[in-house]
C-alpha atoms as a PDB file:
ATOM      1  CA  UNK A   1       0.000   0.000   0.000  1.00  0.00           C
ATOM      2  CA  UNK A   2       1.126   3.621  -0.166  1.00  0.00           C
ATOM      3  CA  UNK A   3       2.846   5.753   2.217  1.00  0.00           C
ATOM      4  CA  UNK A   4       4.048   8.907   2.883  1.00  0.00           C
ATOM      5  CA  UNK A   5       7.835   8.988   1.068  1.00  0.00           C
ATOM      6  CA  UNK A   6       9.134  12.258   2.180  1.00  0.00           C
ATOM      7  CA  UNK A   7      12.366  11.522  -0.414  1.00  0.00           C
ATOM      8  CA  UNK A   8       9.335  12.090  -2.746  1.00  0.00           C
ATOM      9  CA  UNK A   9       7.790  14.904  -1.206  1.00  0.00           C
ATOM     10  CA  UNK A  10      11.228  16.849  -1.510  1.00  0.00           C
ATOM     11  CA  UNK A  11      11.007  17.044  -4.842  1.00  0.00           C
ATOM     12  CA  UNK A  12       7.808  18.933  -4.893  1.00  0.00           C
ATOM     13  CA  UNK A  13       9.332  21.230  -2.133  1.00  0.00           C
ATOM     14  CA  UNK A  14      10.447  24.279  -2.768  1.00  0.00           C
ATOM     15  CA  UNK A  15      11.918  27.239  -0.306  1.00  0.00           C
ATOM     16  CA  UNK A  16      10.139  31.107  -0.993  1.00  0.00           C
ATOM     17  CA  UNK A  17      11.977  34.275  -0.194  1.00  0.00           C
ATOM     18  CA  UNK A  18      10.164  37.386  -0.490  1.00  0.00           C
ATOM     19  CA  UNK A  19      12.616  40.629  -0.199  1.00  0.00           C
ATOM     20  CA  UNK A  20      11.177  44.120   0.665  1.00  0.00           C
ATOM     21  CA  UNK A  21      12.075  47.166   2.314  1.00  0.00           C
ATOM     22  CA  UNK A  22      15.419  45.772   2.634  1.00  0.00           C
ATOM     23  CA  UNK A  23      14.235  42.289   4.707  1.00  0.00           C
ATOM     24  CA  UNK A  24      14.105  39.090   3.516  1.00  0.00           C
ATOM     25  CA  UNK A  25      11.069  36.709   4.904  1.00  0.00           C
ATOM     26  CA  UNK A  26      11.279  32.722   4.047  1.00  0.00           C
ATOM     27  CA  UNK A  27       8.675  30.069   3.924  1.00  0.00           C
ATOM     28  CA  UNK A  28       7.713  27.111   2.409  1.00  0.00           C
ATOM     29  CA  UNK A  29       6.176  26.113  -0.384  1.00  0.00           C
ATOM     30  CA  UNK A  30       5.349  23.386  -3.256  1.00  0.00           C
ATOM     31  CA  UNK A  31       4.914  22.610  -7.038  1.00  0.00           C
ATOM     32  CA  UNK A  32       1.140  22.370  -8.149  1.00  0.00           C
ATOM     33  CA  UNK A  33       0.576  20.757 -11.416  1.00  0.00           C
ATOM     34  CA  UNK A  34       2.950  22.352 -13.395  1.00  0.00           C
ATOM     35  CA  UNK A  35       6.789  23.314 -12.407  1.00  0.00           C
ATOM     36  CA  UNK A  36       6.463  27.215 -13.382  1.00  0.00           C
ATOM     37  CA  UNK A  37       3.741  26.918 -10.562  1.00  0.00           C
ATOM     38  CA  UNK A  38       4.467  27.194  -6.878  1.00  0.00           C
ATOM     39  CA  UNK A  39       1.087  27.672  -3.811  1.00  0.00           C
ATOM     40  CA  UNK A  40       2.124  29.050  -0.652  1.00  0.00           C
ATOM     41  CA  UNK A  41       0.707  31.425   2.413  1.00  0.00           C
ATOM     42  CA  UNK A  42      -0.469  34.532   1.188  1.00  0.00           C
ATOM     43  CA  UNK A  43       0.540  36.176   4.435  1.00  0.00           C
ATOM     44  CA  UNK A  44       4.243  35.950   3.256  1.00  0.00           C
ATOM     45  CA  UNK A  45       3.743  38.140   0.574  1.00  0.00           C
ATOM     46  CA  UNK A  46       4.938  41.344   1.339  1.00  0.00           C
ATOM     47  CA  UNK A  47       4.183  44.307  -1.003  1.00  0.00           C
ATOM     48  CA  UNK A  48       6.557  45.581  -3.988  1.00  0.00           C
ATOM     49  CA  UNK A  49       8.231  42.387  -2.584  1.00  0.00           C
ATOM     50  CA  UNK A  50      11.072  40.754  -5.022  1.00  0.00           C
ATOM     51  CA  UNK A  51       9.821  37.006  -4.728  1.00  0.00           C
ATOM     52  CA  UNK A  52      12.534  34.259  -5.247  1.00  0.00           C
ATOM     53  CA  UNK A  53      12.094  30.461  -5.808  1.00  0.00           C
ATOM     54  CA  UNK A  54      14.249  27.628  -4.809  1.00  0.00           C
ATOM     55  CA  UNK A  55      14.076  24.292  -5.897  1.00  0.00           C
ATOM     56  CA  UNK A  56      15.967  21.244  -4.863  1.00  0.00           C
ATOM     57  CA  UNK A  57      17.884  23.225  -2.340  1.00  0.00           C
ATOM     58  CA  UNK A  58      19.386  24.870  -5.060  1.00  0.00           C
ATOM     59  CA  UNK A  59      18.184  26.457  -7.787  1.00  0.00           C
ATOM     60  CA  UNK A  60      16.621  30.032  -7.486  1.00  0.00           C
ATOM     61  CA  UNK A  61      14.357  31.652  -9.876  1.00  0.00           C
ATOM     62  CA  UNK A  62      12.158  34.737  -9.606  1.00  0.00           C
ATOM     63  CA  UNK A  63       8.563  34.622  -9.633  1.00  0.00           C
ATOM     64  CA  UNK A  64       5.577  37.041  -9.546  1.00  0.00           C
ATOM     65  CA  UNK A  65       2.021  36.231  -8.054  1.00  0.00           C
ATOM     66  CA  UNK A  66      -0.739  34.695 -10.320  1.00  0.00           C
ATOM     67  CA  UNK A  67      -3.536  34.422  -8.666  1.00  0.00           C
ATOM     68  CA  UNK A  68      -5.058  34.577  -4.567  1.00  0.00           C
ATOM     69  CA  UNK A  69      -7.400  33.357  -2.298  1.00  0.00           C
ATOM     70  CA  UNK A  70      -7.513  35.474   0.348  1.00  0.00           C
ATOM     71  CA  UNK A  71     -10.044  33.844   2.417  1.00  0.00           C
ATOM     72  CA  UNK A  72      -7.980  30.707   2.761  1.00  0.00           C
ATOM     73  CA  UNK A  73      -4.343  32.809   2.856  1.00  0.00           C
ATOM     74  CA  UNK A  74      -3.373  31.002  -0.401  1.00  0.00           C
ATOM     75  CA  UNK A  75      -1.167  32.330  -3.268  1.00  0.00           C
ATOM     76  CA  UNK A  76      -0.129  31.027  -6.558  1.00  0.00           C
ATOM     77  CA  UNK A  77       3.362  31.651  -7.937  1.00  0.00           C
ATOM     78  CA  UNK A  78       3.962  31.175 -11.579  1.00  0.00           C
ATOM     79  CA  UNK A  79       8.067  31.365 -12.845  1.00  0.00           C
ATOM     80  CA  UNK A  80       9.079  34.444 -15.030  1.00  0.00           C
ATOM     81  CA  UNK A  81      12.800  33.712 -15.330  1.00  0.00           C
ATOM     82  CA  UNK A  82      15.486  30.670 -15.061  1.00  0.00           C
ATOM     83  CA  UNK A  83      12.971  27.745 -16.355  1.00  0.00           C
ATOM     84  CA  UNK A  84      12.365  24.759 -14.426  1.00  0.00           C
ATOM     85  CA  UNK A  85      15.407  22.290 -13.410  1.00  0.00           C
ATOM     86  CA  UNK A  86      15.289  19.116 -13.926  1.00  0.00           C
ATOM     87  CA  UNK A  87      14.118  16.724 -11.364  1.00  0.00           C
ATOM     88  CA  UNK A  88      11.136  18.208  -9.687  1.00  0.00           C
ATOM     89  CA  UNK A  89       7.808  16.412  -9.258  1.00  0.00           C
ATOM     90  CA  UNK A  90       4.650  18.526  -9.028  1.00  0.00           C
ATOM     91  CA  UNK A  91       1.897  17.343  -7.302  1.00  0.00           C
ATOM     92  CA  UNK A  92      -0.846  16.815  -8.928  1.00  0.00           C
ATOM     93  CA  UNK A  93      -4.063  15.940  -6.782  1.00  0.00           C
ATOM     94  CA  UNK A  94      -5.303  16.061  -3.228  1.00  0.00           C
ATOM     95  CA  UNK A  95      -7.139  14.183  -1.056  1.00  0.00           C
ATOM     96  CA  UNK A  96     -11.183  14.667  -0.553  1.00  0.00           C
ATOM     97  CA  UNK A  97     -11.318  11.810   2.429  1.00  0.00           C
ATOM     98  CA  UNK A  98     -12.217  13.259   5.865  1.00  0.00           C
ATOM     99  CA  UNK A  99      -9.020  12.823   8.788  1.00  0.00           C
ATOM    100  CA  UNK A 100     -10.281  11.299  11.694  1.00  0.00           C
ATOM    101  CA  UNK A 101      -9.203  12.245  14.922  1.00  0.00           C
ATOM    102  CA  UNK A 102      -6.013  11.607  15.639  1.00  0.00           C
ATOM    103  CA  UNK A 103      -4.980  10.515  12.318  1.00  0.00           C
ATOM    104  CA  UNK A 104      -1.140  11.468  11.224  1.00  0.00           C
ATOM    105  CA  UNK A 105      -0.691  14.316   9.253  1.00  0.00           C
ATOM    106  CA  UNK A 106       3.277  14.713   7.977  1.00  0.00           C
ATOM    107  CA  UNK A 107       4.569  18.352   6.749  1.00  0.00           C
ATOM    108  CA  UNK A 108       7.675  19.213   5.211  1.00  0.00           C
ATOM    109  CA  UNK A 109       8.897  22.418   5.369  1.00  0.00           C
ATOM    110  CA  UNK A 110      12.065  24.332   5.762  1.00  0.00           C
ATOM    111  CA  UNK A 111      12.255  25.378   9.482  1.00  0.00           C
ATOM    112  CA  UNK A 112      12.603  29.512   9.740  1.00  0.00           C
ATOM    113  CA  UNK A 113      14.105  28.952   6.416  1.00  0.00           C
ATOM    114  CA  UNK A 114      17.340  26.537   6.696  1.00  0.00           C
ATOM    115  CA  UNK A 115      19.548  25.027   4.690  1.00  0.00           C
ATOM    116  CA  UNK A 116      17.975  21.810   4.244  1.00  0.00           C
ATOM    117  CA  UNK A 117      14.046  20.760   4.351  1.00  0.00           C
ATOM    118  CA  UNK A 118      12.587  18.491   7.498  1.00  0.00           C
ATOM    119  CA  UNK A 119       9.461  16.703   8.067  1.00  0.00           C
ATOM    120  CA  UNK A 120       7.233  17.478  11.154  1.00  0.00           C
ATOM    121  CA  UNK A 121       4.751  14.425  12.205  1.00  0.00           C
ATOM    122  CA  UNK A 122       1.948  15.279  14.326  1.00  0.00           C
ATOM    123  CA  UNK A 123      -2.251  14.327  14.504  1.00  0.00           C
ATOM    124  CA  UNK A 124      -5.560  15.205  13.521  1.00  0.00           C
ATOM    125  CA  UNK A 125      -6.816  17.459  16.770  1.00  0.00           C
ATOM    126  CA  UNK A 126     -10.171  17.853  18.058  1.00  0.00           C
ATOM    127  CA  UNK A 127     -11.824  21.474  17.788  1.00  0.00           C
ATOM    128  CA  UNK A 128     -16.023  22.068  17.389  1.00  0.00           C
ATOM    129  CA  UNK A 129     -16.584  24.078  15.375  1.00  0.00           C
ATOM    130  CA  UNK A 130     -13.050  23.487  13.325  1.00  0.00           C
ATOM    131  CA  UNK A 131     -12.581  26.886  12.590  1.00  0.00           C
ATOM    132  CA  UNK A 132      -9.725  29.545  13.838  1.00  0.00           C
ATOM    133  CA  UNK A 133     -12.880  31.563  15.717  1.00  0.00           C
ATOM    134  CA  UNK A 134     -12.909  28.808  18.120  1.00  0.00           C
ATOM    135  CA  UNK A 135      -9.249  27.437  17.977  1.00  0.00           C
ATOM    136  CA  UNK A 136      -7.602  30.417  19.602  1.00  0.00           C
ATOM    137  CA  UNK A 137      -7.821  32.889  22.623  1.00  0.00           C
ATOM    138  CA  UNK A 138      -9.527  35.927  22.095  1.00  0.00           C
ATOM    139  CA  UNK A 139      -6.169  37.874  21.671  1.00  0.00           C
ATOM    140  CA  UNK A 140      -4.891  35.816  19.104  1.00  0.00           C
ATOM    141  CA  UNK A 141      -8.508  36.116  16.844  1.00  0.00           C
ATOM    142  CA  UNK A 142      -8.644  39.896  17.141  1.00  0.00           C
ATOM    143  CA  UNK A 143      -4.670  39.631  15.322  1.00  0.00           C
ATOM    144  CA  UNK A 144      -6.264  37.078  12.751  1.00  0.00           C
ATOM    145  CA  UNK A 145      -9.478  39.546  11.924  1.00  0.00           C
ATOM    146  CA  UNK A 146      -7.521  42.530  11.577  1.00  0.00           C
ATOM    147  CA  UNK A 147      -5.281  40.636   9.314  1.00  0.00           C
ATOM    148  CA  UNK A 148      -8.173  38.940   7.317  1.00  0.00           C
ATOM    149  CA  UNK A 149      -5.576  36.172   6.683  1.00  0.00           C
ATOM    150  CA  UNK A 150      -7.472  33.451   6.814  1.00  0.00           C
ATOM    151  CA  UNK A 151     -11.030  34.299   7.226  1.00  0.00           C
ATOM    152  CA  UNK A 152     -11.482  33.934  11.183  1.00  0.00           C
ATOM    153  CA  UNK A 153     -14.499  31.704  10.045  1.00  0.00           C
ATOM    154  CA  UNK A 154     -12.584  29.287   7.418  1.00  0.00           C
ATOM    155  CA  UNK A 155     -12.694  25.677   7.706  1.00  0.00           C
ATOM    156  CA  UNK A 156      -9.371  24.563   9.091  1.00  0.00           C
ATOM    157  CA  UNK A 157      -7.215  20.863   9.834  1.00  0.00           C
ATOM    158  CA  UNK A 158      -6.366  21.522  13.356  1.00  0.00           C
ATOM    159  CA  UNK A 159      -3.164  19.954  14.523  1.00  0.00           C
ATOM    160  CA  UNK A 160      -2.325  17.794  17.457  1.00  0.00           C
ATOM    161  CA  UNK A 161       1.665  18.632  17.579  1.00  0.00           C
ATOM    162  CA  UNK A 162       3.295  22.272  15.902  1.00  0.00           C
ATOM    163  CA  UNK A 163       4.240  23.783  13.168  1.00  0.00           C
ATOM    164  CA  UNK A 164       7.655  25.199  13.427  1.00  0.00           C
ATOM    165  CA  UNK A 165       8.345  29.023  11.845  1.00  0.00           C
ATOM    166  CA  UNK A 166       8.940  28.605   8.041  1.00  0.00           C
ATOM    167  CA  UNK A 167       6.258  26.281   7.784  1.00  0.00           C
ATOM    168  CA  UNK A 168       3.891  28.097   6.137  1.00  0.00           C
ATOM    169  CA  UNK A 169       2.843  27.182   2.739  1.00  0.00           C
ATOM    170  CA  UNK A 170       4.453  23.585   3.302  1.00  0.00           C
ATOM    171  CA  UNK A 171       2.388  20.494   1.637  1.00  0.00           C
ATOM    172  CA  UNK A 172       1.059  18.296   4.867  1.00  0.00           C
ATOM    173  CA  UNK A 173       0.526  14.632   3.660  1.00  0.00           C
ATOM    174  CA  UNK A 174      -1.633  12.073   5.291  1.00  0.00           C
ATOM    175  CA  UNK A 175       0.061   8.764   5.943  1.00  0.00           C
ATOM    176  CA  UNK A 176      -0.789   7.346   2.505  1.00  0.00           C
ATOM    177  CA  UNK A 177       1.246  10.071   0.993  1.00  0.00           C
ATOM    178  CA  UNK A 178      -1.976  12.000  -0.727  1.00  0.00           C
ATOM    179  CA  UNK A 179      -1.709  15.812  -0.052  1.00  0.00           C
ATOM    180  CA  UNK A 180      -4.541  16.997   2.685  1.00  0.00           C
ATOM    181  CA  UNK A 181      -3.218  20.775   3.424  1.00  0.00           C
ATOM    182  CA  UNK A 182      -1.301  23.666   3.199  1.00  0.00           C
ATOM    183  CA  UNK A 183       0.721  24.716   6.631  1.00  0.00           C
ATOM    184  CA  UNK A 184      -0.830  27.715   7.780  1.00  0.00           C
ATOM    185  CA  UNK A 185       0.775  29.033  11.197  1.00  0.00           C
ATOM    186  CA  UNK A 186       0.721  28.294  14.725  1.00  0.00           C
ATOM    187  CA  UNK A 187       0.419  30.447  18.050  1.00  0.00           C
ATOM    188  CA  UNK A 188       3.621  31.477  19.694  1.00  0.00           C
ATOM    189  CA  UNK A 189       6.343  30.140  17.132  1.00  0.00           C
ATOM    190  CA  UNK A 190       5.245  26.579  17.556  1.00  0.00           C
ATOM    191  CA  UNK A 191       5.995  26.907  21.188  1.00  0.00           C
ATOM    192  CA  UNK A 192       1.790  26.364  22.188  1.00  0.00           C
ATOM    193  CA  UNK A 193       1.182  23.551  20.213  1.00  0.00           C
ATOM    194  CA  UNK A 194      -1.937  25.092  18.342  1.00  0.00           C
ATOM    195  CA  UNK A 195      -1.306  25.333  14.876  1.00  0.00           C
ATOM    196  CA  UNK A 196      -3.475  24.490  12.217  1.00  0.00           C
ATOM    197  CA  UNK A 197      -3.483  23.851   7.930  1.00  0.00           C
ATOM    198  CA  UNK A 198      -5.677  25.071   5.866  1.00  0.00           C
ATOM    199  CA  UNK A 199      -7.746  21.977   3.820  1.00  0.00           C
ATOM    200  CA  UNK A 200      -6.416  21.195   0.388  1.00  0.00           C
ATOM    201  CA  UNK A 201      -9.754  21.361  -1.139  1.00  0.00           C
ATOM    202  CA  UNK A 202      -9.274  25.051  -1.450  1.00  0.00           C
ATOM    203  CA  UNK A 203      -6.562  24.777  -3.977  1.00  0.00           C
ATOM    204  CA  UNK A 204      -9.464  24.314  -6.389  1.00  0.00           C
ATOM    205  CA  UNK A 205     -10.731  28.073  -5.360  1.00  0.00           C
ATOM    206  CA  UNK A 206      -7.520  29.223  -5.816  1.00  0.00           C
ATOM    207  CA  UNK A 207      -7.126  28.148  -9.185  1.00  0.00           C
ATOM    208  CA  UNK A 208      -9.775  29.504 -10.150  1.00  0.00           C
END
C-alpha cells in the first residue's frame, strides 16, 4: 500500500523568499501541477516584494504572483525567469477523504528557512466548530481579523503537535502520501502547540 515517502515529497518542495524594504522573509512552499507553478501562504507576501524560488535546495528563480485566495491565505506563484530544473515532481491531486481524529498528518517544510528541508509528524486534533474563531484565545482572533488572513471563520485541519516558523505554505501529507493541506501558522512560534493547515480542497478556489 502507499505511504508517505518524504524523499518524494522533496522534490515537490520548494523554499520562498520574499525581499522588501530591505528584509528578507522565508517560507515554504510546493509545485502544483505544473513546475512554473508554486502555492504558498499569502501572508508571506509582502508588497513591492522581489519574490525568489528555490528548488531542490538549489536552484533560485524569480517569480511574480498569479492568482489569490484570500479567504484561505493562499497564493499562486507562476516562474518568469530561469525555467524549471530538472528533477522536480509537481503534485498533482489532493485528497477529498475526511481525517479522523487523531490521524497522522506529515509536513515538510524548511524550518525559519534553513539550509535543508525536514518533516514534522503530528495528529488530527479535536476542535467544534473546526474553525480559527474557536481554535484560539480571544487575543490571538482579534490579530487574525484585523489581518483577514485566513477568514477567522474558514474551515481549518487543526493539529495535534506544531508547526515550526517557516512552515507556512508547506504540503502536509496524510500517511498514505496523498496531499490533505497547506501549513498555515501556529500560536507562539510553535511553542503552544496550536497550529493548524488550511484543507487542500481550497486549492481548487484558488485556481480559479
Amino acid at each position: 500500500s502507499a505511504q508517505f515517502n518524504p524523499e518524494f515529497a522533496q522534490k515537490s518542495l520548494v523554499k520562498v523568499m520574499v525581499t522588501a524594504n530591505g528584509k528578507a522573509g522565508v517560507c515554504s512552499g510546493f509545485v502544483w501541477k505544473k513546475g512554473e507553478w508554486i502555492v504558498t501562504s499569502l501572508h508571506s507576501m509582502k508588497p513591492g516584494g522581489e519574490i525568489q524560488v528555490q528548488y531542490l535546495d538549489q536552484f533560485w528563480r524569480t517569480a511574480r504572483i498569479k492568482k489569490v485566495n484570500v479567504e484561505a491565505d493562499l497564493v499562486l506563484l507562476e516562474i518568469t525567469g530561469g525555467g524549471v530544473p530538472a528533477g522536480i515532481t509537481a503534485l498533482q491531486a489532493y485528497s477529498t477523504k475526511t481525517l479522523n481524529f487523531g490521524e497522522e498528518i506529515v509536513a515538510i517544510g524548511y524550518n525559519s528557512g534553513s539550509k535543508g528541508s525536514s518533516t514534522r509528524s503530528m495528529k488530527k486534533g479535536f476542535v467544534n466548530p473546526e474553525t480559527l474563531h474557536a481554535l484560539v484565545p480571544a487575543s490571538d482572533r482579534k490579530k487574525i481579523e484585523t489581518s483577514g488572513l485566513p477568514d477567522i471563520h474558514l474551515e481549518i485541519i487543526y493539529l495535534d503537535g506544531s508547526l515550526l516558523p517557516g512552515y507556512s505554505g508547506s504540503p502536509a501529507f496524510d500517511k498514505n502520501g496523498a496531499l490533505v493541506g497547506i501549513g498555515d501558522g501556529g500560536l507562539e512560534g510553535g511553542a503552544s502547540n496550536v497550529s493548524w493547515i488550511i484543507p487542500a480542497k481550497f486549492l481548487s478556489d484558488l485556481e480559479n
